[in-house]
C-alpha atoms as a PDB file:
ATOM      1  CA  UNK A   1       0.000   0.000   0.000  1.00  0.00           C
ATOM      2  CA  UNK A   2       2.840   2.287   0.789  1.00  0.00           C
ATOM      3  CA  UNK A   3       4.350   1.674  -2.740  1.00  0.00           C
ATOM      4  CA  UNK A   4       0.974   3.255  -4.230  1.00  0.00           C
ATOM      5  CA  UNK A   5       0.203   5.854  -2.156  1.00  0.00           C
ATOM      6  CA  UNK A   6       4.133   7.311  -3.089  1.00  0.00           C
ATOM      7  CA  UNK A   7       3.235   6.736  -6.856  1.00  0.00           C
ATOM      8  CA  UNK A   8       0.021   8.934  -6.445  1.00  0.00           C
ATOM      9  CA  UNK A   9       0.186  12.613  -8.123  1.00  0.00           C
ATOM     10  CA  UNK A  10      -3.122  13.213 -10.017  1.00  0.00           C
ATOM     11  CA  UNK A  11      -5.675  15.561  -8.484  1.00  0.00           C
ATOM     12  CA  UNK A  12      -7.947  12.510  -8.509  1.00  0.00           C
ATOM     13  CA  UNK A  13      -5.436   9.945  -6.753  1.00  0.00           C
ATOM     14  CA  UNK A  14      -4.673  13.107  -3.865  1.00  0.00           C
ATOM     15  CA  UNK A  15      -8.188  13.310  -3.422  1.00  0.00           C
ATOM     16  CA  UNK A  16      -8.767   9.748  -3.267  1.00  0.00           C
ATOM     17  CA  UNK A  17      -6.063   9.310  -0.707  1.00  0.00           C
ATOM     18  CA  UNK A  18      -7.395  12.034   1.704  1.00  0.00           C
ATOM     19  CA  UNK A  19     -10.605  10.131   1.560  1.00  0.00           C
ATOM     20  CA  UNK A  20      -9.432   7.517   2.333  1.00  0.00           C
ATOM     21  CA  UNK A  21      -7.323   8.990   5.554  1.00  0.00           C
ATOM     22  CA  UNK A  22     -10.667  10.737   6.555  1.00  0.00           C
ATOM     23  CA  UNK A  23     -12.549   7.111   6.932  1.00  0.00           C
ATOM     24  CA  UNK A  24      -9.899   5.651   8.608  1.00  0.00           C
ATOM     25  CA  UNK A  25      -9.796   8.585  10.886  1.00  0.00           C
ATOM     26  CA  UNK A  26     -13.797   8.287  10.698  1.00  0.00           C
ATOM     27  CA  UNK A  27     -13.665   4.610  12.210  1.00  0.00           C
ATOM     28  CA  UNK A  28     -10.842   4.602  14.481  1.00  0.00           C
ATOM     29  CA  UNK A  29     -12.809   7.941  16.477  1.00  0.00           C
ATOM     30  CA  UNK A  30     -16.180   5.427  16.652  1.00  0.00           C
ATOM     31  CA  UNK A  31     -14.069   2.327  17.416  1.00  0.00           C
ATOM     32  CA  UNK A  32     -12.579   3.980  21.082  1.00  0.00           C
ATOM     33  CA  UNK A  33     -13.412   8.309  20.785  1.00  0.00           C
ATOM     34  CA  UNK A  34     -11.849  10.938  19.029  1.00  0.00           C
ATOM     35  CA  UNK A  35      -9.431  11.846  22.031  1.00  0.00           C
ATOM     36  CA  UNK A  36      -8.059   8.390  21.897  1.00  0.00           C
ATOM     37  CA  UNK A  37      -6.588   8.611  18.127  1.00  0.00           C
ATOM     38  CA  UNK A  38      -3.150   9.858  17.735  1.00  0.00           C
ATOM     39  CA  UNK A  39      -1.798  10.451  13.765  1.00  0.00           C
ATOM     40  CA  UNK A  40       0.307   6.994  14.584  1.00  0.00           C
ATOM     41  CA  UNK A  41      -3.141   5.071  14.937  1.00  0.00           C
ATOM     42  CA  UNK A  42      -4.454   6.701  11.794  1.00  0.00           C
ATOM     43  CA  UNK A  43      -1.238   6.365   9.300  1.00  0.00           C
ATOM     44  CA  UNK A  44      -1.482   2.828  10.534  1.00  0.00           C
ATOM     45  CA  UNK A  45      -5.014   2.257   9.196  1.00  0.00           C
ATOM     46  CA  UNK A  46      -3.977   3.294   5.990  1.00  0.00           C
ATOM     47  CA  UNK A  47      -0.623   1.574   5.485  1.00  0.00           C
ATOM     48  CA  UNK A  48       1.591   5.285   5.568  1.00  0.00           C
ATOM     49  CA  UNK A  49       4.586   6.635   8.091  1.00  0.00           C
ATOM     50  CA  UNK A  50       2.537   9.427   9.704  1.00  0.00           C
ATOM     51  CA  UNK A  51       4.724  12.140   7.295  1.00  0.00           C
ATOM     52  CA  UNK A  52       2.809  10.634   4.389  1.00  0.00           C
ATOM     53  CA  UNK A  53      -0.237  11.432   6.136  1.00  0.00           C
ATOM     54  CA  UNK A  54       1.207  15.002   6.602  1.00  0.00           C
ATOM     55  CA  UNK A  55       1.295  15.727   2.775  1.00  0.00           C
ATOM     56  CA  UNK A  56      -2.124  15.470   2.993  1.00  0.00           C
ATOM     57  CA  UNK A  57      -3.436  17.218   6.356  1.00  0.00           C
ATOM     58  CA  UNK A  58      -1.438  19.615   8.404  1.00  0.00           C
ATOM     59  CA  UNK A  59      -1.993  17.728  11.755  1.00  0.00           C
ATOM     60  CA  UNK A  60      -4.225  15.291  13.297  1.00  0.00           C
ATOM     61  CA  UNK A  61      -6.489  18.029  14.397  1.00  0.00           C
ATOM     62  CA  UNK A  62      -7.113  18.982  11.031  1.00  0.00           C
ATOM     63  CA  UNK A  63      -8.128  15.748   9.839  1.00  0.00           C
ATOM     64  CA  UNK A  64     -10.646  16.027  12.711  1.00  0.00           C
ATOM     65  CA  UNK A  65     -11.714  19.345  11.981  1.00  0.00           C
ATOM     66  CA  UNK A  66     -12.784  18.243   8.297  1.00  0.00           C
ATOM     67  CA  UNK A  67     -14.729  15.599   9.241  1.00  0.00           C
ATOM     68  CA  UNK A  68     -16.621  18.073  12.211  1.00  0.00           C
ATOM     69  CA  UNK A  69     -17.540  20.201   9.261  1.00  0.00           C
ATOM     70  CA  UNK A  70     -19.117  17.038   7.082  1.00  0.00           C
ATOM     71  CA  UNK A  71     -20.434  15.535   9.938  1.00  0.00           C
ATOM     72  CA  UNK A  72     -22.004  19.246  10.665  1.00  0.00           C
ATOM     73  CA  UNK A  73     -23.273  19.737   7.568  1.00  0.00           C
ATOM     74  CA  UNK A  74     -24.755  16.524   7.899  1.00  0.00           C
ATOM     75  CA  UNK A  75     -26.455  16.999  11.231  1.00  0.00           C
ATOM     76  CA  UNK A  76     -27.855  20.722  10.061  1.00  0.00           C
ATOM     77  CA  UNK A  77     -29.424  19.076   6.600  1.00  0.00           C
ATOM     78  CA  UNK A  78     -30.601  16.823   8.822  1.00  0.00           C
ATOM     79  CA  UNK A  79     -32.379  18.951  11.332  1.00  0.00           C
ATOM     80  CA  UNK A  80     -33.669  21.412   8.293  1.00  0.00           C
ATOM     81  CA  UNK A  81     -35.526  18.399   6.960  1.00  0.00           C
ATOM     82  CA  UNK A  82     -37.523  17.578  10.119  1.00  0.00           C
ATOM     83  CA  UNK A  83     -38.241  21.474  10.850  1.00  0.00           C
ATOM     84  CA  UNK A  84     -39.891  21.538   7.260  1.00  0.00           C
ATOM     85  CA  UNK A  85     -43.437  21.476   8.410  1.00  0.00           C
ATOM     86  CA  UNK A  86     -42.981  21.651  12.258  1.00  0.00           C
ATOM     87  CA  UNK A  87     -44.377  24.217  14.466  1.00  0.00           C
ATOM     88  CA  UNK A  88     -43.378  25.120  17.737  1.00  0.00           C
ATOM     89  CA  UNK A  89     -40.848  24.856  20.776  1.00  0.00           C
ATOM     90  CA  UNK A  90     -41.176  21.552  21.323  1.00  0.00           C
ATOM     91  CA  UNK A  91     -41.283  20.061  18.091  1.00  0.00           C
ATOM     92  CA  UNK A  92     -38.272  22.231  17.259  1.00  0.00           C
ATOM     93  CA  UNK A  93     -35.822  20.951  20.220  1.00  0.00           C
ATOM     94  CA  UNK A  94     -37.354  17.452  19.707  1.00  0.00           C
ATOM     95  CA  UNK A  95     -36.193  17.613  16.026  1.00  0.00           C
ATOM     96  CA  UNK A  96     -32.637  18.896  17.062  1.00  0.00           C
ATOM     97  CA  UNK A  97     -32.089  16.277  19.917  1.00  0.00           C
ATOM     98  CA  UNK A  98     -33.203  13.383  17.915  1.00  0.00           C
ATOM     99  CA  UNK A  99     -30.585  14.686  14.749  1.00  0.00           C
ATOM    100  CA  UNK A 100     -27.667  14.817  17.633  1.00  0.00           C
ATOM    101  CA  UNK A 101     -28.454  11.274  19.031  1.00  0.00           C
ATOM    102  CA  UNK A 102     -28.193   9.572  15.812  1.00  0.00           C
ATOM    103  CA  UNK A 103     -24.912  11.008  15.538  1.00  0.00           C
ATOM    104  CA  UNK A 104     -22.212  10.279  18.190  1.00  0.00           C
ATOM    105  CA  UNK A 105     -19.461  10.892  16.135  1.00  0.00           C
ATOM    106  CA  UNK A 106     -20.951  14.230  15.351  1.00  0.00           C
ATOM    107  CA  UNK A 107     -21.175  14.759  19.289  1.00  0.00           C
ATOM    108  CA  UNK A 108     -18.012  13.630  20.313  1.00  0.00           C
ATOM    109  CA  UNK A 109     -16.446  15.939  18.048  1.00  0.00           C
ATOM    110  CA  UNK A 110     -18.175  18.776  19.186  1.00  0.00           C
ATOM    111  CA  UNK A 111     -17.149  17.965  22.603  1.00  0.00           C
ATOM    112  CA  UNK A 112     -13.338  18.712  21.757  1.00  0.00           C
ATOM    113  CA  UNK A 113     -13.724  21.524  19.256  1.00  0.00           C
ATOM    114  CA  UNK A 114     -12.896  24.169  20.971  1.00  0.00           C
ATOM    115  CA  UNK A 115     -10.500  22.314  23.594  1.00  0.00           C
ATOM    116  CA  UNK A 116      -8.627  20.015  21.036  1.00  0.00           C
ATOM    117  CA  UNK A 117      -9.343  20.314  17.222  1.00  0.00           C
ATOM    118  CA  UNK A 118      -9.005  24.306  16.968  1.00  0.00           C
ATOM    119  CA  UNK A 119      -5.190  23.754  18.656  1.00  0.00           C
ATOM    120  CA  UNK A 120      -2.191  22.858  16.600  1.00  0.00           C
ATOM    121  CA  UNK A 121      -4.052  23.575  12.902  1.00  0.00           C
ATOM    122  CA  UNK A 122      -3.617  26.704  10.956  1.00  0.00           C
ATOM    123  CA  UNK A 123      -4.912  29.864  10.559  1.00  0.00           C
ATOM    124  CA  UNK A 124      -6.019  28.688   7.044  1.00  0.00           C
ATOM    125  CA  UNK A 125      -7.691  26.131   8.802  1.00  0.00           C
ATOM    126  CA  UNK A 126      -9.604  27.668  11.429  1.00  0.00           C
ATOM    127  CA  UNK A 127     -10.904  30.575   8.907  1.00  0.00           C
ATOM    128  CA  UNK A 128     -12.308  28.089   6.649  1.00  0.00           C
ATOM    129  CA  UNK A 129     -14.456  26.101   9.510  1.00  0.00           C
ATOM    130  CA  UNK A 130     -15.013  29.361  11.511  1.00  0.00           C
ATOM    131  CA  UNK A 131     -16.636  30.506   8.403  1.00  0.00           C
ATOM    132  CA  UNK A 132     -18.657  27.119   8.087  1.00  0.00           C
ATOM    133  CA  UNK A 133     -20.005  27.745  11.423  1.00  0.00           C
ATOM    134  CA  UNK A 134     -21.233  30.808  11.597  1.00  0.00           C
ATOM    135  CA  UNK A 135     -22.625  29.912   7.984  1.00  0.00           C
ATOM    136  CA  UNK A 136     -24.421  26.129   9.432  1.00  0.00           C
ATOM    137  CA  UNK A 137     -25.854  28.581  12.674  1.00  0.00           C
ATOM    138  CA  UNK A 138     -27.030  30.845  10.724  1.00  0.00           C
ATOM    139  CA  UNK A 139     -29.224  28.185   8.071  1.00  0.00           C
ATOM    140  CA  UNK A 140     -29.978  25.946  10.888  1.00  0.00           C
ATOM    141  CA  UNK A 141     -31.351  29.069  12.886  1.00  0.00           C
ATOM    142  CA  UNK A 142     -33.275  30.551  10.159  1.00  0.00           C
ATOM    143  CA  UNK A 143     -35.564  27.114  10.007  1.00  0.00           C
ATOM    144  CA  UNK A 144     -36.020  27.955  13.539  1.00  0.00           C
ATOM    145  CA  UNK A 145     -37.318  30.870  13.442  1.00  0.00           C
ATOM    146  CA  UNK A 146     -39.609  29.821  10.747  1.00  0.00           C
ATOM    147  CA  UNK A 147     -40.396  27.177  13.351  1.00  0.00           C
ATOM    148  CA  UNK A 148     -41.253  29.167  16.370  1.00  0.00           C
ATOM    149  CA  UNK A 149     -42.671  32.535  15.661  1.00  0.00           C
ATOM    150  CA  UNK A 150     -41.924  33.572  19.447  1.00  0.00           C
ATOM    151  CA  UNK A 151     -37.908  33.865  17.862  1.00  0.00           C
ATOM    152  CA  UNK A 152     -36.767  36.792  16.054  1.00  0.00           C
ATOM    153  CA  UNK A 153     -33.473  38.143  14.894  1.00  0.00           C
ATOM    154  CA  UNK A 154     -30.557  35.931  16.129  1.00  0.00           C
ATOM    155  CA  UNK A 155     -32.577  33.681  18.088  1.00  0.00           C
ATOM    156  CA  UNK A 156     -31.987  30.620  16.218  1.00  0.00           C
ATOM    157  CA  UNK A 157     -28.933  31.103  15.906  1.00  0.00           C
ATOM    158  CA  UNK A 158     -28.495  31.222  19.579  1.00  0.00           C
ATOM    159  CA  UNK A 159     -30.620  28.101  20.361  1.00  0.00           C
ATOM    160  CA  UNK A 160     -28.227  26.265  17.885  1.00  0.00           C
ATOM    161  CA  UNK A 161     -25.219  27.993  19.183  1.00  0.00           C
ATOM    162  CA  UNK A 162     -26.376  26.395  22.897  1.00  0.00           C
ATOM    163  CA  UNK A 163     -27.544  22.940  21.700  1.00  0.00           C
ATOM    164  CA  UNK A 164     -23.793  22.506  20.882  1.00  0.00           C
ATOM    165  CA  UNK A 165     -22.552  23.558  23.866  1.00  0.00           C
ATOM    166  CA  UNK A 166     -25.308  21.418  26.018  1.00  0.00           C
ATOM    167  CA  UNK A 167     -23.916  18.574  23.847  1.00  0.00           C
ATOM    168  CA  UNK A 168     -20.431  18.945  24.373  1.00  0.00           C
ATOM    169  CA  UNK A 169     -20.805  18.745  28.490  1.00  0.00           C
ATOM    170  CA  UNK A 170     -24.175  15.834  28.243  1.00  0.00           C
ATOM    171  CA  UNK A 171     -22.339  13.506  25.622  1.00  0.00           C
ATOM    172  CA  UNK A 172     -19.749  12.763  27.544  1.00  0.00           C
ATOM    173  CA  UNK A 173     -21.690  12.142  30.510  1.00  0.00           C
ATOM    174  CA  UNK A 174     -23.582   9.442  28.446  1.00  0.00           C
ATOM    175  CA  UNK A 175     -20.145   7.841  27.847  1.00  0.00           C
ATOM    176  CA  UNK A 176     -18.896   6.875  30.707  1.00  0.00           C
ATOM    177  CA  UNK A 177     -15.691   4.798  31.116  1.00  0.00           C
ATOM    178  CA  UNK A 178     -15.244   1.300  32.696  1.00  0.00           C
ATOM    179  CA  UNK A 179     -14.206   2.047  35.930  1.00  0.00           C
ATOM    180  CA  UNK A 180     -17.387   4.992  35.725  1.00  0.00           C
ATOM    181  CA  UNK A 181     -19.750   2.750  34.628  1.00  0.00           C
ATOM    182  CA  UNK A 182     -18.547   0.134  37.186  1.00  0.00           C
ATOM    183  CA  UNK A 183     -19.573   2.899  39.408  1.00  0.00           C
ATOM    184  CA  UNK A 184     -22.843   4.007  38.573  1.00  0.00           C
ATOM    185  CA  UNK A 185     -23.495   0.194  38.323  1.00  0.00           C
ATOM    186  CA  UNK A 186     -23.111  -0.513  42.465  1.00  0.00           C
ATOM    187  CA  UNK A 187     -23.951   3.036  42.870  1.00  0.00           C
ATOM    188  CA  UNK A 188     -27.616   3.980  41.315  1.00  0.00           C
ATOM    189  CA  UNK A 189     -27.642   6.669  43.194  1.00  0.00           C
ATOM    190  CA  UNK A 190     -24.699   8.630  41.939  1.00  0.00           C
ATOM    191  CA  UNK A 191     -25.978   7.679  38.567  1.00  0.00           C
ATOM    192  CA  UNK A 192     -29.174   9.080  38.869  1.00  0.00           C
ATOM    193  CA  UNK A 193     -27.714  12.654  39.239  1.00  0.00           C
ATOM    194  CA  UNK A 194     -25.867  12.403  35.883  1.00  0.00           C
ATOM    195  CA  UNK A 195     -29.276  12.673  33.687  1.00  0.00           C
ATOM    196  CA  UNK A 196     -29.630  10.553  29.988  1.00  0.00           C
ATOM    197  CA  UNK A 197     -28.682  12.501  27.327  1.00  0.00           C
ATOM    198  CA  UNK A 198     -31.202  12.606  25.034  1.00  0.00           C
ATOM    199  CA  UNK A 199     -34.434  13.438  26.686  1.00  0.00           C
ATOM    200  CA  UNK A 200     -31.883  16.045  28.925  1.00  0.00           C
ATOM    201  CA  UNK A 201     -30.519  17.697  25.431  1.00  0.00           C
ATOM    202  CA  UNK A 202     -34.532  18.307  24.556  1.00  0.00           C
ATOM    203  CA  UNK A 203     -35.360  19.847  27.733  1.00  0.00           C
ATOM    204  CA  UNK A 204     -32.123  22.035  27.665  1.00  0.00           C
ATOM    205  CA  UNK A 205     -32.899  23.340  24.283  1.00  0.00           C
ATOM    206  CA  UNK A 206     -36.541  23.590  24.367  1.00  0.00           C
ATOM    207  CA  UNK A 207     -35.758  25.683  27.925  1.00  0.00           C
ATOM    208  CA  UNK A 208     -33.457  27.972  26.259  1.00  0.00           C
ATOM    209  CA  UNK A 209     -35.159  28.373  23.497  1.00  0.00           C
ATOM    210  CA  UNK A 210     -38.556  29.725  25.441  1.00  0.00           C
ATOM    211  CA  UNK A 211     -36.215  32.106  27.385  1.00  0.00           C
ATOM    212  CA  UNK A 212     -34.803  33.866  24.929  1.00  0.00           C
ATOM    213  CA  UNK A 213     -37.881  36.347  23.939  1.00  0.00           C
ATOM    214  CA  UNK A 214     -38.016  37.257  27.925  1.00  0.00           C
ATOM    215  CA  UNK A 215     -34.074  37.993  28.074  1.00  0.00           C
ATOM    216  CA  UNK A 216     -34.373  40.014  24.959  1.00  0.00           C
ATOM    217  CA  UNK A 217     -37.366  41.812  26.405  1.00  0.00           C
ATOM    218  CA  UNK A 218     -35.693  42.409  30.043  1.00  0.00           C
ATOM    219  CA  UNK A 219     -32.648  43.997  27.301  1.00  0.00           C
ATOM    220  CA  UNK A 220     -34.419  46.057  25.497  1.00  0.00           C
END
């Protein structure tokens, strides 16, 4: 495999080989988490030295970065489709909790965006998915608003901006690891405290989203 990946130069074998770095990257991260997978695990997938990989993505957080942003895009097509034709809080947060729980991949990258994928990448880098973000916000929260009349103005884009964040501290919860688990199993109690993550990520949303129109009244 080596041998072949050197002999690639047309645009079409390059883009074949980042492919085929991103699913490797793709099902090591689902296999045992994103924070788990060093550039070593993922140039072993694929049969490279990890400066092969290198020619293709400036670090390991870049390779998770790109697949954030199709995952993303994924996730907000997603969520667009099942607003089409809903009306109200409720259905809205439902819609947006259901798209997140289908995705853990999705989730578990959003949990280390800001703490781990947006280090050690450059500035190229983090313009280009900055720019995706505020542009996936802004579509997501537009269906929204066309969703719930009570939101105006940047509203959706806030309850989106906050479903991410309530993701990136419940997902983690939901994933406990052995020892945890182990825990919660003797210990029901303790594990009650630490609430499911799907019904939780509704409530959150759907919560935030009926606040906004009385903190934007109280600003005005």
């Amino acid at each position: 495999m080596e041998a072949s990946f050197r002999r690639a130069r047309r645009p079409d074998q390059k883009e074949q080989r980042r492919e085929t770095i991103l699913a490797a990257a793709r099902d090591l991260a689902l296999g045992k988490g994103v924070a788990q997978v060093s550039l070593g695990d993922i140039a072993a997938a694929v049969g490279l030295v990890k400066s092969n990989v290198l020619r293709y993505f400036g670090t390991r957080e870049e390779i998770y970065l790109q697949l954030t942003m199709r995952d993303g895009t994924d996730w907000a097509d997603a969520v667009r489709d099942r607003l089409t034709g809903a009306s109200g809080i409720g259905p809205m947060a439902a819609a947006l909790a259901d798209s997140f729980a289908e995705r853990p991949l999705y989730c578990d990258l959003i949990g280390h965006a800001e703490t781990m994928l947006e280090h050690n990448v450059s500035l190229e880098v983090l313009h280009t998915y900055k720019l995706w973000a505020i542009d996936m916000y802004a579509k997501v929260g537009e269906q929204i608003i066309a969703t719930c009349p009570e939101l105006t103005g940047r509203d959706g884009s806030s309850v989106v901006f906050a479903a991410g964040a309530f993701v990136g501290r419940l997902y983690p919860l939901s994933q406990p690891p052995p020892a945890l688990a182990e825990l919660y199993a003797r210990e029901p109690g303790i594990a009650g405290v630490f609430p499911p993550f799907r019904p939780t990520l509704q409530r959150f949303i759907a919560a935030t989203a009926a606040g906004l129109p009385a903190v934007r009244d109280e600003s005005s």
